[in-house]
C-alpha atoms as a PDB file:
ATOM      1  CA  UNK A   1      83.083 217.616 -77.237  1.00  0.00           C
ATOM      2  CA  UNK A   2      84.183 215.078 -74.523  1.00  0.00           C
ATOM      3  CA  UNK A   3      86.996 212.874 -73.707  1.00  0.00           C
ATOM      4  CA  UNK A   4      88.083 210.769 -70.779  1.00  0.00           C
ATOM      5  CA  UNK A   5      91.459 210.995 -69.004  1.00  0.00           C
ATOM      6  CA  UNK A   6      92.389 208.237 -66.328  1.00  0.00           C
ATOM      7  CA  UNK A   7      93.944 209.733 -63.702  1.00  0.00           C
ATOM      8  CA  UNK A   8      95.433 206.825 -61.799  1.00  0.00           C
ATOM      9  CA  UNK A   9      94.532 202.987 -63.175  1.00  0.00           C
ATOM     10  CA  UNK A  10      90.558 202.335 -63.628  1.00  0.00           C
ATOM     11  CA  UNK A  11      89.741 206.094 -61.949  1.00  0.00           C
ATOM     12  CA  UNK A  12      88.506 208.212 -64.692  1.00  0.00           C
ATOM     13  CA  UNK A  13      87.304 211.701 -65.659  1.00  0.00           C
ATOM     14  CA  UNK A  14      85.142 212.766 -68.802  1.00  0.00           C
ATOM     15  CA  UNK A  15      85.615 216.141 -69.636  1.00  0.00           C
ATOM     16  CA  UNK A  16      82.784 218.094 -71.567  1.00  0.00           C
ATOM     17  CA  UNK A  17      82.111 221.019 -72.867  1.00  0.00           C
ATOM     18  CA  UNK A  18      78.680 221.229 -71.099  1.00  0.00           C
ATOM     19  CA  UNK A  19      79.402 223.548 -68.210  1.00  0.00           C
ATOM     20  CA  UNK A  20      83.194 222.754 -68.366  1.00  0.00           C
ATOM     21  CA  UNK A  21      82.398 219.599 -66.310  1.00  0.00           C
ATOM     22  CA  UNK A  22      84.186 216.776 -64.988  1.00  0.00           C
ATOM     23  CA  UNK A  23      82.122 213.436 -64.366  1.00  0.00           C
ATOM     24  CA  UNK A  24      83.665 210.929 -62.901  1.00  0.00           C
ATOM     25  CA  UNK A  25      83.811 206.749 -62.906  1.00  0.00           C
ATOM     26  CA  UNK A  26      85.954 204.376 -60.691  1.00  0.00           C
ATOM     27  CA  UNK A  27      86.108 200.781 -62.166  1.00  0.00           C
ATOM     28  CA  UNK A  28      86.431 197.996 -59.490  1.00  0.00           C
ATOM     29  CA  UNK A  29      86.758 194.137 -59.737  1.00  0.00           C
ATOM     30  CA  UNK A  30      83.042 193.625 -59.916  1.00  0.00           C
ATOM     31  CA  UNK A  31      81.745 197.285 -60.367  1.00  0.00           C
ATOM     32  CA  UNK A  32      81.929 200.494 -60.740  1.00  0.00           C
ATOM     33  CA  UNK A  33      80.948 203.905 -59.558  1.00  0.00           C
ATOM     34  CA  UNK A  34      79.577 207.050 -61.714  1.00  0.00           C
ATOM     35  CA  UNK A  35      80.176 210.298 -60.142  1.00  0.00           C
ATOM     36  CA  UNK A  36      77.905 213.003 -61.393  1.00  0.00           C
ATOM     37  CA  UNK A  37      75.548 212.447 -64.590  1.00  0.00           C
ATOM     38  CA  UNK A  38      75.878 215.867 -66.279  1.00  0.00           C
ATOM     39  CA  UNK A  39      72.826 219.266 -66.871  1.00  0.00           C
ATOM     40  CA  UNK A  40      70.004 216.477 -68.878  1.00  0.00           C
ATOM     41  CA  UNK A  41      68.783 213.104 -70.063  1.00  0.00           C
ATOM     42  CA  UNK A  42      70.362 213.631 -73.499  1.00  0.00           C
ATOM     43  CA  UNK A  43      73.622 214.338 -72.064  1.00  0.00           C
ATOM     44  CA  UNK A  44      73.315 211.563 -69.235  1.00  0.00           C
ATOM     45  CA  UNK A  45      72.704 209.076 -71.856  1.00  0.00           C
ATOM     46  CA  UNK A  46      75.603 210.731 -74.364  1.00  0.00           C
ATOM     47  CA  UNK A  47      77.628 209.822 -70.629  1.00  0.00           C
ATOM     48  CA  UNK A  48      76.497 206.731 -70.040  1.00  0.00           C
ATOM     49  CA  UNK A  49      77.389 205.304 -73.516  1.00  0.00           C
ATOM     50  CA  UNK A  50      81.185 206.646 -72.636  1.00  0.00           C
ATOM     51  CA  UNK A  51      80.854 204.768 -69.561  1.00  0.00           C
ATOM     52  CA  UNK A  52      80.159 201.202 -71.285  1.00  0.00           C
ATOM     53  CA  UNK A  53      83.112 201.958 -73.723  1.00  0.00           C
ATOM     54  CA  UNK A  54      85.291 201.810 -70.417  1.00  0.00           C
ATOM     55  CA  UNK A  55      83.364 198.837 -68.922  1.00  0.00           C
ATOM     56  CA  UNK A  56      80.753 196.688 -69.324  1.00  0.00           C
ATOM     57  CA  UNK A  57      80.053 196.212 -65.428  1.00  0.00           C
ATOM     58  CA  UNK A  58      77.096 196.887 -63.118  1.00  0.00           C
ATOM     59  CA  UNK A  59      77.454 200.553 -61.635  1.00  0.00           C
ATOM     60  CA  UNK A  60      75.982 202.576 -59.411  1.00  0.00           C
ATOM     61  CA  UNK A  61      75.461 206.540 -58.925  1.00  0.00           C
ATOM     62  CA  UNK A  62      76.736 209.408 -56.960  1.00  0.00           C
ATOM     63  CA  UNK A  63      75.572 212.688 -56.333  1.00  0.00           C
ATOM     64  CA  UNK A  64      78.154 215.481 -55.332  1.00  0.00           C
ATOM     65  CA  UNK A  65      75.019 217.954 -54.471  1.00  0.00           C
ATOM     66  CA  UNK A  66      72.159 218.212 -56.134  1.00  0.00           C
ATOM     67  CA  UNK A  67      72.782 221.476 -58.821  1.00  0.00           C
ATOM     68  CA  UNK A  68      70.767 220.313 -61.337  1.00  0.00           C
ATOM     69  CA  UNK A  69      74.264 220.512 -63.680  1.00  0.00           C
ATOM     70  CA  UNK A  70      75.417 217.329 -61.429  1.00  0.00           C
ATOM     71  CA  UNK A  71      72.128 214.765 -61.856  1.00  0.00           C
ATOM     72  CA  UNK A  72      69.667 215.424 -64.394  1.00  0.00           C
ATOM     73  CA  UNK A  73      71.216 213.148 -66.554  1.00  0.00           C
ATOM     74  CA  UNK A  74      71.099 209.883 -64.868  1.00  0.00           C
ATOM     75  CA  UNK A  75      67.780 208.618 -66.284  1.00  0.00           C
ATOM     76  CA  UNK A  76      70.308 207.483 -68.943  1.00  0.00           C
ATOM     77  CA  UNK A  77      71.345 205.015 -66.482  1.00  0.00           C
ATOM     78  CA  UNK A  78      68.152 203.085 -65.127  1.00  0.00           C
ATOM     79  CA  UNK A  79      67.395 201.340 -62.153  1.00  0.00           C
ATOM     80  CA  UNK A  80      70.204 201.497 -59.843  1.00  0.00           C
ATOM     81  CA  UNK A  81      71.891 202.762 -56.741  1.00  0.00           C
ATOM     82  CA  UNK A  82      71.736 206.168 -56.419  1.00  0.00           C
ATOM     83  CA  UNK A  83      73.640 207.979 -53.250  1.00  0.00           C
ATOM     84  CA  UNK A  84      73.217 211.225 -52.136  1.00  0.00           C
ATOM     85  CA  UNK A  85      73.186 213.732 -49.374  1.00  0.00           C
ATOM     86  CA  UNK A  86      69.266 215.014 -48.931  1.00  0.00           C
ATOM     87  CA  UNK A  87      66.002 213.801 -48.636  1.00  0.00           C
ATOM     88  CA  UNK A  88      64.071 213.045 -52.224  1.00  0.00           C
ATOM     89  CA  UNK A  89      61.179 215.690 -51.787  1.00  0.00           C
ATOM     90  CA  UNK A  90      63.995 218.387 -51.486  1.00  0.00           C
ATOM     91  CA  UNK A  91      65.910 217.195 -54.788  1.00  0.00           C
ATOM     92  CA  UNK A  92      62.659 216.663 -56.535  1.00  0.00           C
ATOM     93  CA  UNK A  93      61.039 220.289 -55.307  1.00  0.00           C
ATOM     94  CA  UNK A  94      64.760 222.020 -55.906  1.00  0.00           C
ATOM     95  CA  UNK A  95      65.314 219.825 -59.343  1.00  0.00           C
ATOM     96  CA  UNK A  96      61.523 221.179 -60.660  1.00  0.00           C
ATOM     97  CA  UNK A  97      61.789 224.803 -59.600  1.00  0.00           C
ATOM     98  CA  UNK A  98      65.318 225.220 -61.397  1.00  0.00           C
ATOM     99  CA  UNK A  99      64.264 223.047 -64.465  1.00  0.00           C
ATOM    100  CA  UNK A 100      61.435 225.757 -65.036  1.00  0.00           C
ATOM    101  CA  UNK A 101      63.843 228.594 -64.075  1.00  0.00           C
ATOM    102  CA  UNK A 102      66.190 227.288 -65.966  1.00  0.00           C
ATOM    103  CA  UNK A 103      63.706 226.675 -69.350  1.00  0.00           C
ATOM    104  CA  UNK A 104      62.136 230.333 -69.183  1.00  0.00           C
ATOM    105  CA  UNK A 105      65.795 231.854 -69.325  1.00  0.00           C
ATOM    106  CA  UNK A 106      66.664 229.580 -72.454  1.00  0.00           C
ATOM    107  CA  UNK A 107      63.662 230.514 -74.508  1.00  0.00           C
ATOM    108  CA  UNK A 108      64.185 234.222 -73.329  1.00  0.00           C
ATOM    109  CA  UNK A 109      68.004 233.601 -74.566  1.00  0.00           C
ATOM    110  CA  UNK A 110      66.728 232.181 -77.868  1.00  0.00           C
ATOM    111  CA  UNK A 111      67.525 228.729 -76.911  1.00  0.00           C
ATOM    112  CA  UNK A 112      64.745 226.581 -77.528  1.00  0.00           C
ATOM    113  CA  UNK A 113      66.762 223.571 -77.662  1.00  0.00           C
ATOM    114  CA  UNK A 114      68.176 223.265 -74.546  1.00  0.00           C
ATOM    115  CA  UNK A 115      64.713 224.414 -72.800  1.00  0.00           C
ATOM    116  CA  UNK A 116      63.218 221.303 -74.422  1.00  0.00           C
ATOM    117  CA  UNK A 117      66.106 219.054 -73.815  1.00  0.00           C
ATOM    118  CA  UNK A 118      65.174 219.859 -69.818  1.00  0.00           C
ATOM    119  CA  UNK A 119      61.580 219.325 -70.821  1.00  0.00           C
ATOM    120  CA  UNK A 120      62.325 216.002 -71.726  1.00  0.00           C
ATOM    121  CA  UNK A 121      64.608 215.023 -68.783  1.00  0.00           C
ATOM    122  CA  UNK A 122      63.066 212.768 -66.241  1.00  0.00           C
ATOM    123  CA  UNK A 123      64.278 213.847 -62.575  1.00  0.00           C
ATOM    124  CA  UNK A 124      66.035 211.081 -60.770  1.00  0.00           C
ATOM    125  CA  UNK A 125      66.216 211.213 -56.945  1.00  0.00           C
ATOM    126  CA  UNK A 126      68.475 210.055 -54.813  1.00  0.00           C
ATOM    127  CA  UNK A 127      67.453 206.323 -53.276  1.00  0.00           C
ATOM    128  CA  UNK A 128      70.132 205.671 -50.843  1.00  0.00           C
ATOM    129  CA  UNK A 129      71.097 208.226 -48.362  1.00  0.00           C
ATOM    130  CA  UNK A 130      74.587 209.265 -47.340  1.00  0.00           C
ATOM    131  CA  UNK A 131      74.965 209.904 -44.215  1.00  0.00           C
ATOM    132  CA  UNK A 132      78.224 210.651 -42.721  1.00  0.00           C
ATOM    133  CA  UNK A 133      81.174 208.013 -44.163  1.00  0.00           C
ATOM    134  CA  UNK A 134      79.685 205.376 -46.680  1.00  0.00           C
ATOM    135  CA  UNK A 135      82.038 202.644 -47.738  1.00  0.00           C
ATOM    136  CA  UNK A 136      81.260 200.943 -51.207  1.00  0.00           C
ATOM    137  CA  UNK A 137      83.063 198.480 -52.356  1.00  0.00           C
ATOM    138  CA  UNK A 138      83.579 198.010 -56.093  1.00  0.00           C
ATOM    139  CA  UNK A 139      85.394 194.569 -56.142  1.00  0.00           C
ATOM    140  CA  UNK A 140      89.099 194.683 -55.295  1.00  0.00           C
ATOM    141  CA  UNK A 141      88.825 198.390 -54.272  1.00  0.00           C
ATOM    142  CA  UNK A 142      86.762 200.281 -51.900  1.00  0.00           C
ATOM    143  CA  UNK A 143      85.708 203.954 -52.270  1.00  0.00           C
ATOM    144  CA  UNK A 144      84.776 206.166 -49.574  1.00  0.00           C
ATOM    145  CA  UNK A 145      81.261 208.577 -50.110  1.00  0.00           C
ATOM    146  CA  UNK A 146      81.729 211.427 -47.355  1.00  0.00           C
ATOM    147  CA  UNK A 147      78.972 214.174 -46.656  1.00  0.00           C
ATOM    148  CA  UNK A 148      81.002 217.042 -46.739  1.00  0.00           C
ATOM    149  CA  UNK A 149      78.781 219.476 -44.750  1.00  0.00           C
ATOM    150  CA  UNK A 150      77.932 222.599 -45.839  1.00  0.00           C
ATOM    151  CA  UNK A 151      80.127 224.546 -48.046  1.00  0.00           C
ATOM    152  CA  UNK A 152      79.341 225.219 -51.948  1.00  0.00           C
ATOM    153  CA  UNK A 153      75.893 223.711 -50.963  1.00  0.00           C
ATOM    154  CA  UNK A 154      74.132 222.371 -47.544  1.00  0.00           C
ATOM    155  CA  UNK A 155      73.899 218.610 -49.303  1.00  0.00           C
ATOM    156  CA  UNK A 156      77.683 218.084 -50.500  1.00  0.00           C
ATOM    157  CA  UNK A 157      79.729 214.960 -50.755  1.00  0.00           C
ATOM    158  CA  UNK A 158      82.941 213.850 -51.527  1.00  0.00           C
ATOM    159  CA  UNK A 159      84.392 210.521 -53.239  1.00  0.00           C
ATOM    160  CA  UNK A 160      87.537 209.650 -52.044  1.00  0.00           C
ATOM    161  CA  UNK A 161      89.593 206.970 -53.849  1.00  0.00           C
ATOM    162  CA  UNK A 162      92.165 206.329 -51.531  1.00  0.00           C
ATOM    163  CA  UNK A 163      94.067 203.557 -53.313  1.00  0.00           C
ATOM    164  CA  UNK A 164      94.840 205.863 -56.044  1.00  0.00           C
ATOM    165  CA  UNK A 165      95.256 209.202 -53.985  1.00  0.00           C
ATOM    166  CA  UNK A 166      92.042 210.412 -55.881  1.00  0.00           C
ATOM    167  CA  UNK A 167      89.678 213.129 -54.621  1.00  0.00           C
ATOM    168  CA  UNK A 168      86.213 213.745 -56.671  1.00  0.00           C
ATOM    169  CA  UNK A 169      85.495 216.955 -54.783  1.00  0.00           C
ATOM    170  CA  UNK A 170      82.279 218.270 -57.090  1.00  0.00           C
ATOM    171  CA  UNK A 171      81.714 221.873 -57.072  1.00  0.00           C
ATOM    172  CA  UNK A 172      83.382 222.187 -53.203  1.00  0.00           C
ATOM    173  CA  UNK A 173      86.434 223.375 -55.825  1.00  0.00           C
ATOM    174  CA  UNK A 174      86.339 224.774 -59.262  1.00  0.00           C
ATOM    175  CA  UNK A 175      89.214 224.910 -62.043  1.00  0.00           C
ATOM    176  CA  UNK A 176      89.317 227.074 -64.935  1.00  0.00           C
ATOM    177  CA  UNK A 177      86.462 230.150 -62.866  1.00  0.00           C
ATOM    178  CA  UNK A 178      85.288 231.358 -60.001  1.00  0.00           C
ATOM    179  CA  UNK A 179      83.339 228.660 -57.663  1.00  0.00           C
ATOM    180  CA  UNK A 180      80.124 229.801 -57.433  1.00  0.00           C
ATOM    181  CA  UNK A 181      78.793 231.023 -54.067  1.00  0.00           C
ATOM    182  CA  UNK A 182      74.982 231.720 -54.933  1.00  0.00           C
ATOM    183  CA  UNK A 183      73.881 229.003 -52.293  1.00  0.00           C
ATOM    184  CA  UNK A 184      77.354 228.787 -50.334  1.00  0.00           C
ATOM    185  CA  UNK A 185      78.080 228.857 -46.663  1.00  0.00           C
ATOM    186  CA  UNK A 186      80.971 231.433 -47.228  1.00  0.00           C
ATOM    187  CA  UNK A 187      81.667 231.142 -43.407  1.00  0.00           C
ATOM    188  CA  UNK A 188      82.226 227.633 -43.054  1.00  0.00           C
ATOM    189  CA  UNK A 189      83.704 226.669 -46.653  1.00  0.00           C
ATOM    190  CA  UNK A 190      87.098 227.202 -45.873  1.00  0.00           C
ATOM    191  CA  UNK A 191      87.265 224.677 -42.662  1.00  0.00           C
ATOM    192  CA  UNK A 192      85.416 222.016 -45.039  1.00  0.00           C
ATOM    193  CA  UNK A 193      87.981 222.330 -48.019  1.00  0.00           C
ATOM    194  CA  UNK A 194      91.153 222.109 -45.390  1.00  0.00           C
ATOM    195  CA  UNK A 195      89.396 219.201 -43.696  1.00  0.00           C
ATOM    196  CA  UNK A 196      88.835 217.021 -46.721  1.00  0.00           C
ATOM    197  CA  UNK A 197      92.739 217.652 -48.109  1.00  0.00           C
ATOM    198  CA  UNK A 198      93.839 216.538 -44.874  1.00  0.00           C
ATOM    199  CA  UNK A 199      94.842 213.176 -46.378  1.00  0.00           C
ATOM    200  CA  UNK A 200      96.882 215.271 -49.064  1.00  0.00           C
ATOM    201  CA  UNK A 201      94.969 213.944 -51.913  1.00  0.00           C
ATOM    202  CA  UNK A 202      97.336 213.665 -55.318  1.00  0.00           C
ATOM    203  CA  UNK A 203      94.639 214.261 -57.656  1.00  0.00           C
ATOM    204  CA  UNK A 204      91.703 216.455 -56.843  1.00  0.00           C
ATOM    205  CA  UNK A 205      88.477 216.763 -59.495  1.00  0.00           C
ATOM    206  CA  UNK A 206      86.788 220.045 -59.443  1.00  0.00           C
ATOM    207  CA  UNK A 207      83.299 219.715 -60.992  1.00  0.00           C
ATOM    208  CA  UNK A 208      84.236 221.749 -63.076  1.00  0.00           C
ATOM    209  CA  UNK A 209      87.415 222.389 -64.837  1.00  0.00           C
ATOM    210  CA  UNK A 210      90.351 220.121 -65.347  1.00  0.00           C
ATOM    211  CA  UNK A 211      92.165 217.868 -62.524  1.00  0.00           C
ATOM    212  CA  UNK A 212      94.295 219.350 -60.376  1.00  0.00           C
ATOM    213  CA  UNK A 213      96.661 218.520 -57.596  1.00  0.00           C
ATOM    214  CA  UNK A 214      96.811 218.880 -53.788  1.00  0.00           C
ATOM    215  CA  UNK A 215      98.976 222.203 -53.730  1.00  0.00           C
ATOM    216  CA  UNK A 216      95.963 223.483 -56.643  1.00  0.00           C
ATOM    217  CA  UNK A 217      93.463 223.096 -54.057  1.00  0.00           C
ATOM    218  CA  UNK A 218      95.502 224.288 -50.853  1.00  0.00           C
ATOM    219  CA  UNK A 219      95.837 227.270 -52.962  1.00  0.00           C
ATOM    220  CA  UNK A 220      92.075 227.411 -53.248  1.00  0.00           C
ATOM    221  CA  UNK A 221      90.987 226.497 -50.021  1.00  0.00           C
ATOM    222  CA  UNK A 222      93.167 229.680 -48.450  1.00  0.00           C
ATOM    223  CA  UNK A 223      91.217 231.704 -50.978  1.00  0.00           C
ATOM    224  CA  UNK A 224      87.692 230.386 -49.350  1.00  0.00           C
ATOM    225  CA  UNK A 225      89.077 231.666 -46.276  1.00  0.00           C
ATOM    226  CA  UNK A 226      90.517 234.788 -47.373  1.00  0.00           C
ATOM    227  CA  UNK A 227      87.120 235.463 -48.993  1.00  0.00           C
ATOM    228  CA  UNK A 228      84.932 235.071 -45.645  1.00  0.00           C
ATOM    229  CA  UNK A 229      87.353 236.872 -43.849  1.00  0.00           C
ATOM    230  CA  UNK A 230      86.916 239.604 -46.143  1.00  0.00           C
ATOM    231  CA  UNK A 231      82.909 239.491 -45.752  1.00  0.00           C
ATOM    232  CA  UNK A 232      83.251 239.015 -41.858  1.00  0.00           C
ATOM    233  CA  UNK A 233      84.749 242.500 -42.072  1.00  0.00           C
ATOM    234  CA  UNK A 234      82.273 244.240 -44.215  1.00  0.00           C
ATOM    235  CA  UNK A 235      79.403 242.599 -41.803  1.00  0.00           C
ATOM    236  CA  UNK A 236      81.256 243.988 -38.992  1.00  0.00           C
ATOM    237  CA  UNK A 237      81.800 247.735 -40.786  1.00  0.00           C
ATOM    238  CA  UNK A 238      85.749 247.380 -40.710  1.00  0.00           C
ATOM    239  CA  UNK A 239      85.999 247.368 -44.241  1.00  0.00           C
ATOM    240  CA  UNK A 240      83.661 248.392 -46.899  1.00  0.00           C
ATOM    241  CA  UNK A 241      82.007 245.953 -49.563  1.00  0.00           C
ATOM    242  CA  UNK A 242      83.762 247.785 -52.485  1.00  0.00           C
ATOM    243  CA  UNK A 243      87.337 247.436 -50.617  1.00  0.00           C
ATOM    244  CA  UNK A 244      86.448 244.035 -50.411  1.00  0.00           C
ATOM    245  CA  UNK A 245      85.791 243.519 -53.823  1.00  0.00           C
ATOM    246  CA  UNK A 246      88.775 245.255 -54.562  1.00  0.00           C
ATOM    247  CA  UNK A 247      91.469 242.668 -52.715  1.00  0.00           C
ATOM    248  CA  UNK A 248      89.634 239.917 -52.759  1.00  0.00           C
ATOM    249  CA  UNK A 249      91.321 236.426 -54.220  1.00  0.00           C
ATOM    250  CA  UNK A 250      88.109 235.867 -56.865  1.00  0.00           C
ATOM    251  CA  UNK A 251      86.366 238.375 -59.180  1.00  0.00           C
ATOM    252  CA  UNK A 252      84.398 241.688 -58.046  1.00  0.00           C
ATOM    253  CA  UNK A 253      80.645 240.150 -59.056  1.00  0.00           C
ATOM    254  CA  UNK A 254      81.768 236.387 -56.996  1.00  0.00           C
ATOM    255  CA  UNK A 255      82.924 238.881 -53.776  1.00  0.00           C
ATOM    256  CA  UNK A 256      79.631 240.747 -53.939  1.00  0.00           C
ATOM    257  CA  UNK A 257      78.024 237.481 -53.973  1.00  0.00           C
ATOM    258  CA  UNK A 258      79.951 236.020 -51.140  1.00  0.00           C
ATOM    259  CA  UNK A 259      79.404 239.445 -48.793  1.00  0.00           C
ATOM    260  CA  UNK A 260      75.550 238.659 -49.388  1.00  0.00           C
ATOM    261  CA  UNK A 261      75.701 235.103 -48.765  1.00  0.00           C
ATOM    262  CA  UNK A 262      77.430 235.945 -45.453  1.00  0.00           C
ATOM    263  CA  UNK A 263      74.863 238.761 -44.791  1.00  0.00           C
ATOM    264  CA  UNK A 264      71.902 236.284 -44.465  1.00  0.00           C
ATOM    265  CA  UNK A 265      73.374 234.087 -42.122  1.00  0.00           C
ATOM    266  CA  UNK A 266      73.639 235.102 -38.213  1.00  0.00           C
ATOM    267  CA  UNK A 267      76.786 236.969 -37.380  1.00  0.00           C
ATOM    268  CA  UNK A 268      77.738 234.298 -34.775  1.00  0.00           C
ATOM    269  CA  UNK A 269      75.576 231.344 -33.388  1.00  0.00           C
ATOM    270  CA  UNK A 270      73.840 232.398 -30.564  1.00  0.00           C
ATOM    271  CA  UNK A 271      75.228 231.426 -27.274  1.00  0.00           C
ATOM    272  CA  UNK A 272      73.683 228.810 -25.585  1.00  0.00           C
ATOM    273  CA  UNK A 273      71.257 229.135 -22.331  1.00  0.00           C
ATOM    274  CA  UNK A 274      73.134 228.547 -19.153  1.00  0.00           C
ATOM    275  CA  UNK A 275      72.989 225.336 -17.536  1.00  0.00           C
ATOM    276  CA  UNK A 276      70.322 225.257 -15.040  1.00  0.00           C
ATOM    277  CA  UNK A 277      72.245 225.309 -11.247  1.00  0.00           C
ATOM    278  CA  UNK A 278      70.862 222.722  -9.645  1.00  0.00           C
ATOM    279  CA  UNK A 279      72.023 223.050  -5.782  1.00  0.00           C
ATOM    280  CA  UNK A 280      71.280 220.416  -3.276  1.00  0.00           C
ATOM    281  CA  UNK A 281      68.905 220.949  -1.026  1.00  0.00           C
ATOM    282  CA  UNK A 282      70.077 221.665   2.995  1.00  0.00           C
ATOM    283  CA  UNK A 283      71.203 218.750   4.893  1.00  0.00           C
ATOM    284  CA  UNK A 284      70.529 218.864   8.687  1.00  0.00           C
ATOM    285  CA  UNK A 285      73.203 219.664  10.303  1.00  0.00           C
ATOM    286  CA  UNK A 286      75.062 216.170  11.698  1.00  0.00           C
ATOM    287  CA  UNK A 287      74.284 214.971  15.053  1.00  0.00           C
ATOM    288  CA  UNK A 288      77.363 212.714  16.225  1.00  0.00           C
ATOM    289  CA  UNK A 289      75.727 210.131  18.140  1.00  0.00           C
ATOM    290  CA  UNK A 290      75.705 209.811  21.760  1.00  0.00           C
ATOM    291  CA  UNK A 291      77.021 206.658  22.877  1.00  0.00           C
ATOM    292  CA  UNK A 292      77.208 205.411  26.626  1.00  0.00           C
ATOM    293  CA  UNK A 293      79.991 204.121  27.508  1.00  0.00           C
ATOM    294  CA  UNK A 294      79.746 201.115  29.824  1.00  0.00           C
ATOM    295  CA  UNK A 295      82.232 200.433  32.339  1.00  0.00           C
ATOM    296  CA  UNK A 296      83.302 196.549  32.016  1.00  0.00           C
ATOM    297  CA  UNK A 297      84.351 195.254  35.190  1.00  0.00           C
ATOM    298  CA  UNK A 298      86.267 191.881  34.959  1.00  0.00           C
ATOM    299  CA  UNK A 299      84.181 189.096  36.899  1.00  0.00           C
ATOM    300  CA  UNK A 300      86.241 188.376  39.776  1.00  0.00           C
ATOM    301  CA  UNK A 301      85.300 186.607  43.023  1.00  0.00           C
ATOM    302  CA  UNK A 302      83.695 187.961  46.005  1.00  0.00           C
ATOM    303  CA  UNK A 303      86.445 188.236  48.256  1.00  0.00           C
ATOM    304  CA  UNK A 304      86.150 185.592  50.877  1.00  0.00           C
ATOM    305  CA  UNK A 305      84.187 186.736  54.697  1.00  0.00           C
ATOM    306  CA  UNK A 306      86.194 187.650  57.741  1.00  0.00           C
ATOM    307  CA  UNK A 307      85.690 186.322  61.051  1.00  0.00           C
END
């Protein structure tokens, strides 16, 4: 089942039951903007047809990362614009290899039909990169598309819909479970989840899990950090990894997961070579020059001859 709720006036989320997930659209003057376009083509086009119930207008496509829960579905939704963080031959390679991981555990799980539903789905990449900020303007209200940096994934992004104090934050927080941390950057989450709230958001959309507000994901965000520093400590052999499962803010199995995550990164970036000195070479010593000084004597007359 799936309904829409409009958080502030022509900003939308659809709510499904597929992965708990929250898709997003943003209605402008002369367009709109689809965030996310759900786990296949059946479900992109289910999507797509609650889209053009909103509005009938020309839209374009965002990707929050590229989980294949957040864009195998846009097939549904033709030629357009599609933005995203990442290069095509990494969402293409990434999108086939979980596809086929993800059909061999559904027929192993006795569910044929969703392993052919993912046969079916035609893999849509990306076709305009985002890079850094990327205004788009919709018609009588712009959007901003940030790259996020790496966090949940190495390729996230951000809508920000500043006219309604709207935050589409895809999978960089999660409502209603644990975020998942199986391709995180434990270390660095924290500082990306306190730098995108630092326009205090009103509404912020998990990817998954129902809207929440600013103080929701403040909460959150001190959990991220809680969580690293809890797996900087096991690295570092202050604290074990089962006293760190113990206290930490999210479930036993997610704080094993974040200690590994940590583990295959380097402890601390390695410190960069010194500067080459570069001293100048020896002057001669200075030689004041010698100067001779001439005497001027004023031109006066020969004095006259004596008799």
């Amino acid at each position: 089942m799936s309904t829409w709720t409009e958080l502030a006036s022509g900003v939308w989320v659809w709510r499904t039951s597929a992965l708990d997930l929250s898709l997003g659209l943003v209605v402008g003057d002369h367009s709109c903007l689809v965030i996310d376009t759900g786990v296949d083509s059946e479900h992109g086009y289910e999507f797509a047809r609650a889209v053009r119930e909103i509005t009938p207008l020309p839209w374009q496509v965002v990707y929050t990362h590229d989980h294949y829960d957040h864009w195998f579905g846009t097939e549904a939704f033709g030629e357009t614009k599609v933005w995203a963080v990442g290069a095509v031959d990494t969402y293409l390679s990434r999108g086939r290899l979980e596809r086929e991981k993800l059909s061999v555990r559904y027929r192993k799980d006795g569910e044929a039909d969703k392993a052919r539903r993912l046969g079916r789905t035609r893999l849509v990449p990306p076709n305009s990169p985002l890079v850094g900020t990327v205004p788009v303007d919709l018609g009588g209200r712009t959007v901003v598309l940030r790259q996020a940096g790496f966090a949940h994934s190495d390729n996230d992004a951000v809508v920000e819909v500043s006219d309604a104090s709207v935050l589409f934050a895809g999978d960089l927080f999660e409502a209603g479970a644990d975020p998942s941390f199986s391709d995180a950057h434990p270390q660095q989450w924290a500082a990306v989840a306190d730098y995108l709230l630092s326009w205090k958001p009103q509404h912020v959309v998990p990817g998954h899990g129902d809207p929440q507000d600013y103080w929701w994901a403040r909460r959150q965000a001190r959990d991220f950090a809680e969580a690293a520093r809890l797996a900087h400590e096991v690295r570092t052999g202050l604290i074990t990894a089962d006293e760190a499962a113990a206290h930490a803010p999210f479930s036993e199995a997610t704080m094993r997961t974040v200690i590994a995550r940590t583990a295959e990164f380097p402890s601390a970036p390695p410190a960069p070579a010194p500067e080459p000195q570069i001293h100048p070479a020896p002057q001669p010593p200075q030689v004041r020059p010698q100067y001779i000084e001439e005497i001027w004597i004023p031109p006066f007359p020969d004095p006259p001859e004596r008799n």
